[in-house]
PDB file of N, CA and C in Angstrom:
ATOM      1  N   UNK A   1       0.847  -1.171   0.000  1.00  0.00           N
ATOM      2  CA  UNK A   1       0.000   0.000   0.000  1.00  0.00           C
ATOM      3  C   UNK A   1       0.895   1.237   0.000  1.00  0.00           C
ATOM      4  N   UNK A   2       0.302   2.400  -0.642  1.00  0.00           N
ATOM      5  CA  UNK A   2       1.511   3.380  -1.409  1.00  0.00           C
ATOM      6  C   UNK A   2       0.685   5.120  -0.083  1.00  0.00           C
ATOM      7  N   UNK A   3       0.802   5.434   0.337  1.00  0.00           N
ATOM      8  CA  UNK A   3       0.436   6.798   1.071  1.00  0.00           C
ATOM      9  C   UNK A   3       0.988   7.741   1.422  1.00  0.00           C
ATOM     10  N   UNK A   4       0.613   8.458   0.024  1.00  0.00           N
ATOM     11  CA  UNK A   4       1.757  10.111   0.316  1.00  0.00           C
ATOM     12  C   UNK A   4       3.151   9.393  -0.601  1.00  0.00           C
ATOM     13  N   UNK A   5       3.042   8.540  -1.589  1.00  0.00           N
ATOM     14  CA  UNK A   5       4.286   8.415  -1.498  1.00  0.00           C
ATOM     15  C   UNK A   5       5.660   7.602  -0.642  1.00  0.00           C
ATOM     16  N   UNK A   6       4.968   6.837   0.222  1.00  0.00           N
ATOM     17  CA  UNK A   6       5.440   6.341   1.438  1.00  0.00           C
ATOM     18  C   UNK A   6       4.845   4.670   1.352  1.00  0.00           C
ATOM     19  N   UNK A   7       5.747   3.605   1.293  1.00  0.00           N
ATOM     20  CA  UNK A   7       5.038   2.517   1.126  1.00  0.00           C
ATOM     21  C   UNK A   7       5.027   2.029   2.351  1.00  0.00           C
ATOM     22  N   UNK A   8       3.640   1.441   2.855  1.00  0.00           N
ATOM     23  CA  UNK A   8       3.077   1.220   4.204  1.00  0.00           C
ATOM     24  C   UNK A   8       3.136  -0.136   4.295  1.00  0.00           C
ATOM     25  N   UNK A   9       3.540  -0.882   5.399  1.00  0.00           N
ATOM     26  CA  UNK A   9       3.344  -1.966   5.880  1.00  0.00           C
ATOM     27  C   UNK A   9       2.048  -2.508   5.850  1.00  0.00           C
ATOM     28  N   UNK A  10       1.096  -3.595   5.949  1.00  0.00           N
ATOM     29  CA  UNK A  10      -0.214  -3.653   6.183  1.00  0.00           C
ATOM     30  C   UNK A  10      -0.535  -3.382   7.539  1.00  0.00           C
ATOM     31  N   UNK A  11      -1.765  -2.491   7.204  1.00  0.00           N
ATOM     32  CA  UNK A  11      -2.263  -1.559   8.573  1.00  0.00           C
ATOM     33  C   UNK A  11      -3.323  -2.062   9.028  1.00  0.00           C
ATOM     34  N   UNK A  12      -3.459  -1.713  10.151  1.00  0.00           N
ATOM     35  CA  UNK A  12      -5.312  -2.097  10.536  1.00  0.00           C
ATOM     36  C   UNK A  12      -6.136  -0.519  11.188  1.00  0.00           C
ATOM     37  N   UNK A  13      -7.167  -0.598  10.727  1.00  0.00           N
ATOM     38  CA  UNK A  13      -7.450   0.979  11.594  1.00  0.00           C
ATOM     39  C   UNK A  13      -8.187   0.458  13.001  1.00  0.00           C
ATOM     40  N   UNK A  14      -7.752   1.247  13.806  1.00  0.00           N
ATOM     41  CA  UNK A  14      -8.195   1.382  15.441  1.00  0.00           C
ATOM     42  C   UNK A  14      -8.419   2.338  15.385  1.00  0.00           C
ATOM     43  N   UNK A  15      -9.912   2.201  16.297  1.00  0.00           N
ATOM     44  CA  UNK A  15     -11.037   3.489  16.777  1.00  0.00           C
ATOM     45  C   UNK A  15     -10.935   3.657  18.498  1.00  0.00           C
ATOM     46  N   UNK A  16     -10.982   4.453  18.767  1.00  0.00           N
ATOM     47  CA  UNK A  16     -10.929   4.756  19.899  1.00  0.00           C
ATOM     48  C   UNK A  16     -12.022   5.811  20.431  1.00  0.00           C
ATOM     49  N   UNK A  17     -12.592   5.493  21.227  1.00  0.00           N
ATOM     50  CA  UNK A  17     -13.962   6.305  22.314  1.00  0.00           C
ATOM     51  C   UNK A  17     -13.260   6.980  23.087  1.00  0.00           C
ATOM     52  N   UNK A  18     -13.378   8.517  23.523  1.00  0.00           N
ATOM     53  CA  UNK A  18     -12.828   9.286  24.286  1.00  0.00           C
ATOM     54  C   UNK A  18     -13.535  10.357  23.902  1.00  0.00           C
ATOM     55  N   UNK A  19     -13.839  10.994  25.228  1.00  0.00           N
ATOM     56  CA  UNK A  19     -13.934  12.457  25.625  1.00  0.00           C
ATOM     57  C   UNK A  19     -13.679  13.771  24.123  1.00  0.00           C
ATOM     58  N   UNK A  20     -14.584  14.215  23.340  1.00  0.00           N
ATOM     59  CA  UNK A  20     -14.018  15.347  22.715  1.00  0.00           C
ATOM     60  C   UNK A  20     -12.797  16.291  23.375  1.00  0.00           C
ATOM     61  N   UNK A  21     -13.211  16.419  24.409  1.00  0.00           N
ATOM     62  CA  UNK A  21     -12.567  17.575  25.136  1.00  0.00           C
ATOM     63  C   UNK A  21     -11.081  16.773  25.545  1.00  0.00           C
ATOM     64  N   UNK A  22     -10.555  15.889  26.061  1.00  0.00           N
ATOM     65  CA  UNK A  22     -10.176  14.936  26.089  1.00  0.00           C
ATOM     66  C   UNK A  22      -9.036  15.121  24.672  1.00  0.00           C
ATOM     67  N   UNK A  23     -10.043  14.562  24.001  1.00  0.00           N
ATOM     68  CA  UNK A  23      -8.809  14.459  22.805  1.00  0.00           C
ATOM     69  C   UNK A  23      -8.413  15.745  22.270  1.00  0.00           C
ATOM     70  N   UNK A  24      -9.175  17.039  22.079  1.00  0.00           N
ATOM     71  CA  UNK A  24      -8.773  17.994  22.263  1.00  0.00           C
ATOM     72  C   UNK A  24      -7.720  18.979  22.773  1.00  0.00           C
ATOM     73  N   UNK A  25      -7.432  18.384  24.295  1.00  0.00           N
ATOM     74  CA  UNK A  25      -6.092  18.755  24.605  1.00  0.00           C
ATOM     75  C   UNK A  25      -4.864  17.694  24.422  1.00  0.00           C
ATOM     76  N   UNK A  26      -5.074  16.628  24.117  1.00  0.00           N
ATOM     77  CA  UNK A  26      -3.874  15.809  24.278  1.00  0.00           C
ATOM     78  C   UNK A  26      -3.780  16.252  22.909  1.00  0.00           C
ATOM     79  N   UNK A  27      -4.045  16.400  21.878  1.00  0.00           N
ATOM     80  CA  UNK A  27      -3.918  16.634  20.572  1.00  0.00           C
ATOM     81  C   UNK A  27      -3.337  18.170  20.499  1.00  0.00           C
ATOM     82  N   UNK A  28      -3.834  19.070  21.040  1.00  0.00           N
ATOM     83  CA  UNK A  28      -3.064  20.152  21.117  1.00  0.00           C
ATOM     84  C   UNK A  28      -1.770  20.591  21.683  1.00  0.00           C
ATOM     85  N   UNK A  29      -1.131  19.104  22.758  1.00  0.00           N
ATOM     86  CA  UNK A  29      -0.092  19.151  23.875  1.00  0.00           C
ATOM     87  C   UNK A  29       0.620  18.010  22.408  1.00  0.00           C
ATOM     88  N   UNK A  30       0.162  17.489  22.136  1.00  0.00           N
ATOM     89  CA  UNK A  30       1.039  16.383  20.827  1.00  0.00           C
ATOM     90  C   UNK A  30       1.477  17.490  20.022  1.00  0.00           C
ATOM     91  N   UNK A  31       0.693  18.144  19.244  1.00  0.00           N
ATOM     92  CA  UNK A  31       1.133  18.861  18.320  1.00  0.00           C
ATOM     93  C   UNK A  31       2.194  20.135  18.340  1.00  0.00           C
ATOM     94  N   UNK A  32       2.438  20.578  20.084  1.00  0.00           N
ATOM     95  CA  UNK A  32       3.105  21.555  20.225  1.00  0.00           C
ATOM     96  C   UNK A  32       4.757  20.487  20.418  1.00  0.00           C
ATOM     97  N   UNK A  33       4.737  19.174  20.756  1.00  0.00           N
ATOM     98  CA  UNK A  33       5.644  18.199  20.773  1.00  0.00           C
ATOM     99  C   UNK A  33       5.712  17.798  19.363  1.00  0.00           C
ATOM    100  N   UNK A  34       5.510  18.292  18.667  1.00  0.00           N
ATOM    101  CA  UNK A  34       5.477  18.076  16.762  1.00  0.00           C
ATOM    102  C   UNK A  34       5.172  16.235  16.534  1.00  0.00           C
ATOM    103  N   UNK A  35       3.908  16.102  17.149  1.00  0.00           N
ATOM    104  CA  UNK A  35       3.821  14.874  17.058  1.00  0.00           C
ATOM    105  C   UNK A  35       1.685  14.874  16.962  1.00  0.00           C
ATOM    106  N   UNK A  36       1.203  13.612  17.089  1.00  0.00           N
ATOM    107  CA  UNK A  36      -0.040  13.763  16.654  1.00  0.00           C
ATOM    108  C   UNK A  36      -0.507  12.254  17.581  1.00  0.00           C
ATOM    109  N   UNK A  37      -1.394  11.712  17.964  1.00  0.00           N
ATOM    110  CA  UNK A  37      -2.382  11.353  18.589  1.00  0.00           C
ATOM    111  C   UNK A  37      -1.979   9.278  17.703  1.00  0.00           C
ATOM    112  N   UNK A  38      -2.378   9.821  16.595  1.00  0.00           N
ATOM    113  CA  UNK A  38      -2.333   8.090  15.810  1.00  0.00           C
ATOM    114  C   UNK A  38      -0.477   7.753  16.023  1.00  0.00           C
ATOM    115  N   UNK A  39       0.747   8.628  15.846  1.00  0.00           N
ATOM    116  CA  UNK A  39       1.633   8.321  16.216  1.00  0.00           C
ATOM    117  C   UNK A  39       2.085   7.992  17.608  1.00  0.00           C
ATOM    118  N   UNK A  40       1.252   8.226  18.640  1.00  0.00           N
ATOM    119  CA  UNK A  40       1.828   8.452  19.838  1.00  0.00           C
ATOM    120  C   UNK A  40       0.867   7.198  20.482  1.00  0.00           C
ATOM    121  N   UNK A  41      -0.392   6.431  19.705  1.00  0.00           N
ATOM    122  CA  UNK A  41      -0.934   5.523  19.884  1.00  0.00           C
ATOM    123  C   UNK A  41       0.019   4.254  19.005  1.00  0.00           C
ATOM    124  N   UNK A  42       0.281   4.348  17.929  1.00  0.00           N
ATOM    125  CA  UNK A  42       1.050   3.423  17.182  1.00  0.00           C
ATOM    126  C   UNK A  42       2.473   3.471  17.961  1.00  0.00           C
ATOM    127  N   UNK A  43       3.041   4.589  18.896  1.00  0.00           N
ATOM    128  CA  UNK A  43       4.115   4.178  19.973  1.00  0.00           C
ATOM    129  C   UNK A  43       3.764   3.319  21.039  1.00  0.00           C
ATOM    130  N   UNK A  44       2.934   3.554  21.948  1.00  0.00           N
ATOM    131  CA  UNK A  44       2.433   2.926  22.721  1.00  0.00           C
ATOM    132  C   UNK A  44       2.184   1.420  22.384  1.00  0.00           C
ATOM    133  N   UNK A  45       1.072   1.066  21.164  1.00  0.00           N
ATOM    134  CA  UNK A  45       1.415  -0.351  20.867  1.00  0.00           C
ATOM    135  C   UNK A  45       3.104  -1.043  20.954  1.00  0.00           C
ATOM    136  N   UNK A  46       3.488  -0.623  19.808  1.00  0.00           N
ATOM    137  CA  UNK A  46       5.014  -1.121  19.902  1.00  0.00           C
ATOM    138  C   UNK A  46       5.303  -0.985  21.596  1.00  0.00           C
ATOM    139  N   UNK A  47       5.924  -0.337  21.850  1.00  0.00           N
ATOM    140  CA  UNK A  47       6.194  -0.362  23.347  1.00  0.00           C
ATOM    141  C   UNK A  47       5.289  -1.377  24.423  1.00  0.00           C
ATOM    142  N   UNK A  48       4.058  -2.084  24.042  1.00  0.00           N
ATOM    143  CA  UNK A  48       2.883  -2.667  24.609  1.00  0.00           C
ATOM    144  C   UNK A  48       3.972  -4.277  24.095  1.00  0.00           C
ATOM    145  N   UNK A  49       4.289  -4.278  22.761  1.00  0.00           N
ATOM    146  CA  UNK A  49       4.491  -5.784  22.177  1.00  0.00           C
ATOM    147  C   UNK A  49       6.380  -5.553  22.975  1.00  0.00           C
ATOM    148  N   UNK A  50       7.008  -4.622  22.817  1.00  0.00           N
ATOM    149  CA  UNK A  50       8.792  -4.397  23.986  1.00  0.00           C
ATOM    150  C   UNK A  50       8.643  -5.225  25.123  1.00  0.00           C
ATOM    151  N   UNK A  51       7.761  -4.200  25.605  1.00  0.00           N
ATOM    152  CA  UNK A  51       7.762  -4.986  26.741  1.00  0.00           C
ATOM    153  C   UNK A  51       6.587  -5.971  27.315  1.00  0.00           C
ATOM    154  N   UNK A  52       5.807  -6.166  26.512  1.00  0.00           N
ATOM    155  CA  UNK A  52       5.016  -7.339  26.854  1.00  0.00           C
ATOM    156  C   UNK A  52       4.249  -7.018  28.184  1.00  0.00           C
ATOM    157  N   UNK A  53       3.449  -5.795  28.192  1.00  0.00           N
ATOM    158  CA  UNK A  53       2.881  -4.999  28.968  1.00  0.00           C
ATOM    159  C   UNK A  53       2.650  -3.722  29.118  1.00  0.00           C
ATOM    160  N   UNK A  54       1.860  -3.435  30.119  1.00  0.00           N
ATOM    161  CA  UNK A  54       1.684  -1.203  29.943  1.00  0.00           C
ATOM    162  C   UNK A  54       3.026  -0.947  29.808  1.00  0.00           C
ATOM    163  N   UNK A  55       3.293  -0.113  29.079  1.00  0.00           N
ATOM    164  CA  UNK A  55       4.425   0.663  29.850  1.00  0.00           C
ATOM    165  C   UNK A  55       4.615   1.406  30.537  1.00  0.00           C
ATOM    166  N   UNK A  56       3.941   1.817  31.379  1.00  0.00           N
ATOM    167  CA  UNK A  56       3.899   2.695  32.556  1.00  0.00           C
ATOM    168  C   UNK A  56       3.410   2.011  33.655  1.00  0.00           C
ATOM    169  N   UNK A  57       3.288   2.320  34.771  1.00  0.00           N
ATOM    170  CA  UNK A  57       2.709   1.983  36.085  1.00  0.00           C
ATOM    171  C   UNK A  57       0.906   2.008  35.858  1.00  0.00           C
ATOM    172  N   UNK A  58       0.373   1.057  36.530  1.00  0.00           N
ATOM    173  CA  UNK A  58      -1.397   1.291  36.504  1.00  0.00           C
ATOM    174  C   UNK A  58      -1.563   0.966  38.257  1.00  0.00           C
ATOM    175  N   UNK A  59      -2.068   1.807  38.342  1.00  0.00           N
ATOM    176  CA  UNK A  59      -2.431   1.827  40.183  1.00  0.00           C
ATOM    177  C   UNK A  59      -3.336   2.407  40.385  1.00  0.00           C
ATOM    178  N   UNK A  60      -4.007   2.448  41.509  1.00  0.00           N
ATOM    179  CA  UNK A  60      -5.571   2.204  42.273  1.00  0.00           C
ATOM    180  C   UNK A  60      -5.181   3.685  42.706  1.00  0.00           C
ATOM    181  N   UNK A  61      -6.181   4.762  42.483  1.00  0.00           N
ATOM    182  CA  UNK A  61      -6.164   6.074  42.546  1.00  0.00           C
ATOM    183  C   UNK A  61      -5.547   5.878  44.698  1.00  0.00           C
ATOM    184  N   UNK A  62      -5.038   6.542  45.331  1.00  0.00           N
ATOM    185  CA  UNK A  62      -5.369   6.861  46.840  1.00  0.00           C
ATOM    186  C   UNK A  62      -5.983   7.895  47.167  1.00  0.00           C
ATOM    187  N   UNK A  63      -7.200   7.481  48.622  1.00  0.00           N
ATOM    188  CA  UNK A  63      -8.030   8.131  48.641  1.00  0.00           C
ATOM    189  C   UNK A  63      -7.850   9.538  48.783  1.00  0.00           C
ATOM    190  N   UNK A  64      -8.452  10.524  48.934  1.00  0.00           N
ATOM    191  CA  UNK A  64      -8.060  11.655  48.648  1.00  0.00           C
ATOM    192  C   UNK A  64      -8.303  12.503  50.132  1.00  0.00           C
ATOM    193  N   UNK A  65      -7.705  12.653  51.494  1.00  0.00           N
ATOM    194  CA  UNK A  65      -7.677  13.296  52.800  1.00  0.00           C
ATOM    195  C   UNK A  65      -8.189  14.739  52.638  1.00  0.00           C
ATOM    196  N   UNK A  66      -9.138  15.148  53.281  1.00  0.00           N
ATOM    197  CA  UNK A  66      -9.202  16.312  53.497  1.00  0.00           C
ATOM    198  C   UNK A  66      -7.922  16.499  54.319  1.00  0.00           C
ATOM    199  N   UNK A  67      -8.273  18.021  55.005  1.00  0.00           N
ATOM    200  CA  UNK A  67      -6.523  18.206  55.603  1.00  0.00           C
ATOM    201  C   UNK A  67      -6.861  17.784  56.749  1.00  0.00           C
ATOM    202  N   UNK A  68      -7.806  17.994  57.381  1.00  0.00           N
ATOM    203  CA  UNK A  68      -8.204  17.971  58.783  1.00  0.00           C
ATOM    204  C   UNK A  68      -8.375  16.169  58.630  1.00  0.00           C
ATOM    205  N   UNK A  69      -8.733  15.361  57.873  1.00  0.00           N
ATOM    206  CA  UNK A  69      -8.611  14.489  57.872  1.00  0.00           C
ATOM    207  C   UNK A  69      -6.963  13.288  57.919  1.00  0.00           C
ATOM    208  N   UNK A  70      -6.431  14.020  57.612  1.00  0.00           N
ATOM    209  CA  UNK A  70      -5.006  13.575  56.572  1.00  0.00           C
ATOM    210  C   UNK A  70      -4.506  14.132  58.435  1.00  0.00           C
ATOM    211  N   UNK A  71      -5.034  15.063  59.163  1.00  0.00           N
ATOM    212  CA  UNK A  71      -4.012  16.146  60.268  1.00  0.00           C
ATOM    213  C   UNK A  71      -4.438  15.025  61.620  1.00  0.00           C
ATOM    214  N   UNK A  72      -5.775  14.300  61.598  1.00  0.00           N
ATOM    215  CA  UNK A  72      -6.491  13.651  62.465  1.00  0.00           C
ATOM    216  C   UNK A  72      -5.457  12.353  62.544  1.00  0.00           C
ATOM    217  N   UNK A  73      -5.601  11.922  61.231  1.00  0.00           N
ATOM    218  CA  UNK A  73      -4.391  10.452  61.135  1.00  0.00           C
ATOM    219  C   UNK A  73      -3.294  10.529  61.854  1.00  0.00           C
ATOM    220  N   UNK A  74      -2.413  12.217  61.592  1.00  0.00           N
ATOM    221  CA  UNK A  74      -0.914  11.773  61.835  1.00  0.00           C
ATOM    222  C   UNK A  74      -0.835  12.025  63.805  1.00  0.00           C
ATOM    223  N   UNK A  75      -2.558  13.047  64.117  1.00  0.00           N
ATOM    224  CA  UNK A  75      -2.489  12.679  65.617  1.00  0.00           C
ATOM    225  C   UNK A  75      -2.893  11.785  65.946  1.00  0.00           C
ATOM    226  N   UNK A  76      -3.467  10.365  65.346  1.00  0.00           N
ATOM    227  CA  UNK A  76      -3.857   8.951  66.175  1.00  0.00           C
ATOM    228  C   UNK A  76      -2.478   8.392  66.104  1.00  0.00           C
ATOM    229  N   UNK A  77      -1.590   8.903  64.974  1.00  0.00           N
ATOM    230  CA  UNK A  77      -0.239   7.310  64.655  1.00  0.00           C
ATOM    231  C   UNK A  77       0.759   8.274  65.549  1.00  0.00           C
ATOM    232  N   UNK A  78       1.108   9.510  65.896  1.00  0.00           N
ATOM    233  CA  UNK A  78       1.600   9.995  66.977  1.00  0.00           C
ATOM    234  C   UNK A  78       1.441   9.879  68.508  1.00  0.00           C
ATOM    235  N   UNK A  79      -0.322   9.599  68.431  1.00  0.00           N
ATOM    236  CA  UNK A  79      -0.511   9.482  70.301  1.00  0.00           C
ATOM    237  C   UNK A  79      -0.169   7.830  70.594  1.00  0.00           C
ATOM    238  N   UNK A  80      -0.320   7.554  69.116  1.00  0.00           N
ATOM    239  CA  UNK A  80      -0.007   5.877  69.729  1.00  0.00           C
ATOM    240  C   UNK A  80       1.752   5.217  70.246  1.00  0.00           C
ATOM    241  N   UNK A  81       2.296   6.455  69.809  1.00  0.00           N
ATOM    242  CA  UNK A  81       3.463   6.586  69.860  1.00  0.00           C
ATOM    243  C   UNK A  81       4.084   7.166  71.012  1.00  0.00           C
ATOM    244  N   UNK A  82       3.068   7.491  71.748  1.00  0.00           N
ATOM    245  CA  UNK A  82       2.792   8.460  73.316  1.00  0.00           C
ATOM    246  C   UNK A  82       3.845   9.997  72.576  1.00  0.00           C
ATOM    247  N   UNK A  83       3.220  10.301  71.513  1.00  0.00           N
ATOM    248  CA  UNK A  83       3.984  11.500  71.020  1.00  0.00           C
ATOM    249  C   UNK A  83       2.895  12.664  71.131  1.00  0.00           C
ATOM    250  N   UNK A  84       3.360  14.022  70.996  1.00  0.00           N
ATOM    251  CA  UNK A  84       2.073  14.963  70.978  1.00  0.00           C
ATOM    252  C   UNK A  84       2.111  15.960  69.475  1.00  0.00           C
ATOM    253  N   UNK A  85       1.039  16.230  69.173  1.00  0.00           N
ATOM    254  CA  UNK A  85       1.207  16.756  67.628  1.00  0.00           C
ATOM    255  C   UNK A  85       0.914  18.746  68.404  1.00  0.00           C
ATOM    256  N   UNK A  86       1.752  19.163  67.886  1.00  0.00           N
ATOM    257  CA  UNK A  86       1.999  20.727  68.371  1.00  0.00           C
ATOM    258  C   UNK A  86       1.212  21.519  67.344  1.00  0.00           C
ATOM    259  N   UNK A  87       0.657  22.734  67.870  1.00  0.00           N
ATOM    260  CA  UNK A  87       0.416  23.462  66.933  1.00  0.00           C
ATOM    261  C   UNK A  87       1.060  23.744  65.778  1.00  0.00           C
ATOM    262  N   UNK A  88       2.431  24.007  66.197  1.00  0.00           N
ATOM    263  CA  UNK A  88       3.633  24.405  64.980  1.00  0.00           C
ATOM    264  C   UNK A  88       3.551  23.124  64.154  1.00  0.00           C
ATOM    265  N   UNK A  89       3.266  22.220  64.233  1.00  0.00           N
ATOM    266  CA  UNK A  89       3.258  20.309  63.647  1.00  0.00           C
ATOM    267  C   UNK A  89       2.295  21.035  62.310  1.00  0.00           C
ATOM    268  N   UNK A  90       1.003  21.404  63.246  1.00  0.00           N
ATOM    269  CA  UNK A  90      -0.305  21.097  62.797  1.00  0.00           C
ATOM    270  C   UNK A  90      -0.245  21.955  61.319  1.00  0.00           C
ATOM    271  N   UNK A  91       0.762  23.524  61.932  1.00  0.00           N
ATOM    272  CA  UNK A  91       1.171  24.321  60.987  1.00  0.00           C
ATOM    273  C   UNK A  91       1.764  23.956  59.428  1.00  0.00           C
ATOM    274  N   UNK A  92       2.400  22.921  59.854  1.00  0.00           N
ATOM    275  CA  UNK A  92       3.777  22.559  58.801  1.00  0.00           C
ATOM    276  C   UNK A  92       2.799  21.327  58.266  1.00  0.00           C
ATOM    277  N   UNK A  93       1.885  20.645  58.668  1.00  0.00           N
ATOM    278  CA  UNK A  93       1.467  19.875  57.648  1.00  0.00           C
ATOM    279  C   UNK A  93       0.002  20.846  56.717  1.00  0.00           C
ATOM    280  N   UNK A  94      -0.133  21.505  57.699  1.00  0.00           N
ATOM    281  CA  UNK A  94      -1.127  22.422  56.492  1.00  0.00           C
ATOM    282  C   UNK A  94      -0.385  22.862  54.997  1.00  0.00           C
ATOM    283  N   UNK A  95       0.718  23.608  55.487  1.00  0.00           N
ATOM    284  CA  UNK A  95       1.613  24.150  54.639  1.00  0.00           C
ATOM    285  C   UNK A  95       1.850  23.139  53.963  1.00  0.00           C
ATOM    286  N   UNK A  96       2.438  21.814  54.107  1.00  0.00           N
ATOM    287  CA  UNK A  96       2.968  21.013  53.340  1.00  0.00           C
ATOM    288  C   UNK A  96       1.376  20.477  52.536  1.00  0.00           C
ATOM    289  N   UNK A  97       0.331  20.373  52.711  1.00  0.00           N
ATOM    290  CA  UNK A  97      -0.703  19.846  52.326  1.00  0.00           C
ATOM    291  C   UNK A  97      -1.045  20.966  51.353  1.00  0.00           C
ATOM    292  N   UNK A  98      -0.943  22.565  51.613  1.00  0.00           N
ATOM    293  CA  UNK A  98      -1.546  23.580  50.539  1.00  0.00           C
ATOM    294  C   UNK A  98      -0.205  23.758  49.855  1.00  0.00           C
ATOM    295  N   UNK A  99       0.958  22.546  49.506  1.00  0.00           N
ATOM    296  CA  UNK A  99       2.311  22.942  49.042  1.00  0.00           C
ATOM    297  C   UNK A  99       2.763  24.184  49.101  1.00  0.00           C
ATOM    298  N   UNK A 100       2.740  24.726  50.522  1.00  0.00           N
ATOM    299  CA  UNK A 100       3.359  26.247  50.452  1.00  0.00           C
ATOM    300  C   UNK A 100       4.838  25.884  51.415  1.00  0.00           C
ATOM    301  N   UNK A 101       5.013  24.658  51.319  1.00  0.00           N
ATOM    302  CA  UNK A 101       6.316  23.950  51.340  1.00  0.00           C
ATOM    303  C   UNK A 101       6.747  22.891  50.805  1.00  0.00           C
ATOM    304  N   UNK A 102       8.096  22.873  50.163  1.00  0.00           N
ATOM    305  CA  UNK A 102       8.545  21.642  49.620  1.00  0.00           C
ATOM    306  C   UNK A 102       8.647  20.324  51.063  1.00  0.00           C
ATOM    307  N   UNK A 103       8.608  18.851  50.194  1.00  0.00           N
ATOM    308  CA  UNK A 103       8.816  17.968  51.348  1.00  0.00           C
ATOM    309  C   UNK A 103      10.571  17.900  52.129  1.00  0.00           C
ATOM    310  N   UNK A 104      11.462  18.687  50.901  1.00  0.00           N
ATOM    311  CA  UNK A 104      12.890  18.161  51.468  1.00  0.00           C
ATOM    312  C   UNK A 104      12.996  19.778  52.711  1.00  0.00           C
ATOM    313  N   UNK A 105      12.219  20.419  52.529  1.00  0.00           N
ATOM    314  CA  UNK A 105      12.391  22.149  53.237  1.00  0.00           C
ATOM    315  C   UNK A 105      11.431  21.479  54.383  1.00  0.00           C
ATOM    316  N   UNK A 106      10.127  21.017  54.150  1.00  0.00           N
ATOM    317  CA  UNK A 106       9.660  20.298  55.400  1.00  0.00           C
ATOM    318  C   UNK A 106      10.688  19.998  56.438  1.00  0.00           C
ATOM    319  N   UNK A 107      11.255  18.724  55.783  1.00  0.00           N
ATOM    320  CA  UNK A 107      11.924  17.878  56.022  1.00  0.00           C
ATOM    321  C   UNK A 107      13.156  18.637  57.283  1.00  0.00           C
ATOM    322  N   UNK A 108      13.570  19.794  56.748  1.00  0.00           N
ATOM    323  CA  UNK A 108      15.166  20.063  57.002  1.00  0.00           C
ATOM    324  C   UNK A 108      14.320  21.007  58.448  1.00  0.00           C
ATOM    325  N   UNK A 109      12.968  21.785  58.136  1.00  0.00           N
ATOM    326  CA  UNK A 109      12.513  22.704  59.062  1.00  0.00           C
ATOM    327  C   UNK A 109      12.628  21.417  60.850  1.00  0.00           C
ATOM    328  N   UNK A 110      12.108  20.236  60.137  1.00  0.00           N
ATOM    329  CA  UNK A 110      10.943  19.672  61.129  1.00  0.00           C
ATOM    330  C   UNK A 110      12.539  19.211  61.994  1.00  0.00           C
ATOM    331  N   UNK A 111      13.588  19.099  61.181  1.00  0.00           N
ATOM    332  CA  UNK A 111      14.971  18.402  61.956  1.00  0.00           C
ATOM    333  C   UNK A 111      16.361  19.525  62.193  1.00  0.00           C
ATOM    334  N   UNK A 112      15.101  20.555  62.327  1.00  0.00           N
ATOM    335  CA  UNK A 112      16.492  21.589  62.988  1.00  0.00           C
ATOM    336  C   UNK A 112      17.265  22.170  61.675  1.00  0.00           C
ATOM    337  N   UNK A 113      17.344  21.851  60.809  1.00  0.00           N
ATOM    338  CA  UNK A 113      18.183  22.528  59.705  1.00  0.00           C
ATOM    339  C   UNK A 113      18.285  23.924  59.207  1.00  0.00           C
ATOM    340  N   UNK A 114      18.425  24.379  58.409  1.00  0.00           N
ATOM    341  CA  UNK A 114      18.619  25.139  57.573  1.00  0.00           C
ATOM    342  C   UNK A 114      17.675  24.849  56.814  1.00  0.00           C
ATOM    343  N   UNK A 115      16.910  26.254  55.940  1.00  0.00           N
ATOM    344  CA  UNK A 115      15.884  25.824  54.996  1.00  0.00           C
ATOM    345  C   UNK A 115      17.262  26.256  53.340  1.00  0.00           C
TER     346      UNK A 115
END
């Protein structure tokens, strides 16, 4: 088979169901990567028959904590620890929860460091 000038292997066409809106932006994020939607699906196959599986990770969404929820947890796994969660604690996981801190700046605040 001859297309554009280009002689093609034998093809099969695949349809795919998705979201207008959906394909809309991945098609607009492909094309600014000078690439297009049927190429980046015809990668994925190949890469599907490489490695003889997804190629990426597939995992079970985790549930999603409010803060006060997510803040409740780390005072049950602390008191069980006969530890006490401080206001300043309560502070730094808000912050870290509305990312108005990194985890390694967490990290260095919560152990005395230097930010």
């Amino acid at each position: 088979m001859t297309v554009g000038g280009m002689i093609m292997a034998n093809t099969s066409l695949l349809q795919v169901r998705t979201s207008a809106e959906d394909k809309e932006k991945a098609s607009a994020i492909l094309e600014k990567l000078g690439t297009n939607l049927s190429a980046v699906v015809n990668m994925l196959i190949k890469q599907i028959i490489i490695t003889e599986g997804i190629p990426f990770e597939v995992k079970m969404g985790r549930p999603v904590y409010s803060a006060e929820e997510a803040i409740n947890e780390v005072r049950a796994t602390m008191a069980f620890e006969d530890m006490d969660l401080t206001e300043e604690d309560v502070r730094m996981l808000y912050d870290y929860k509305n990312r108005d801190v990194l985890g390694d700046d967490l990290r260095r605040e919560i152990l005395g460091g230097a930010k």
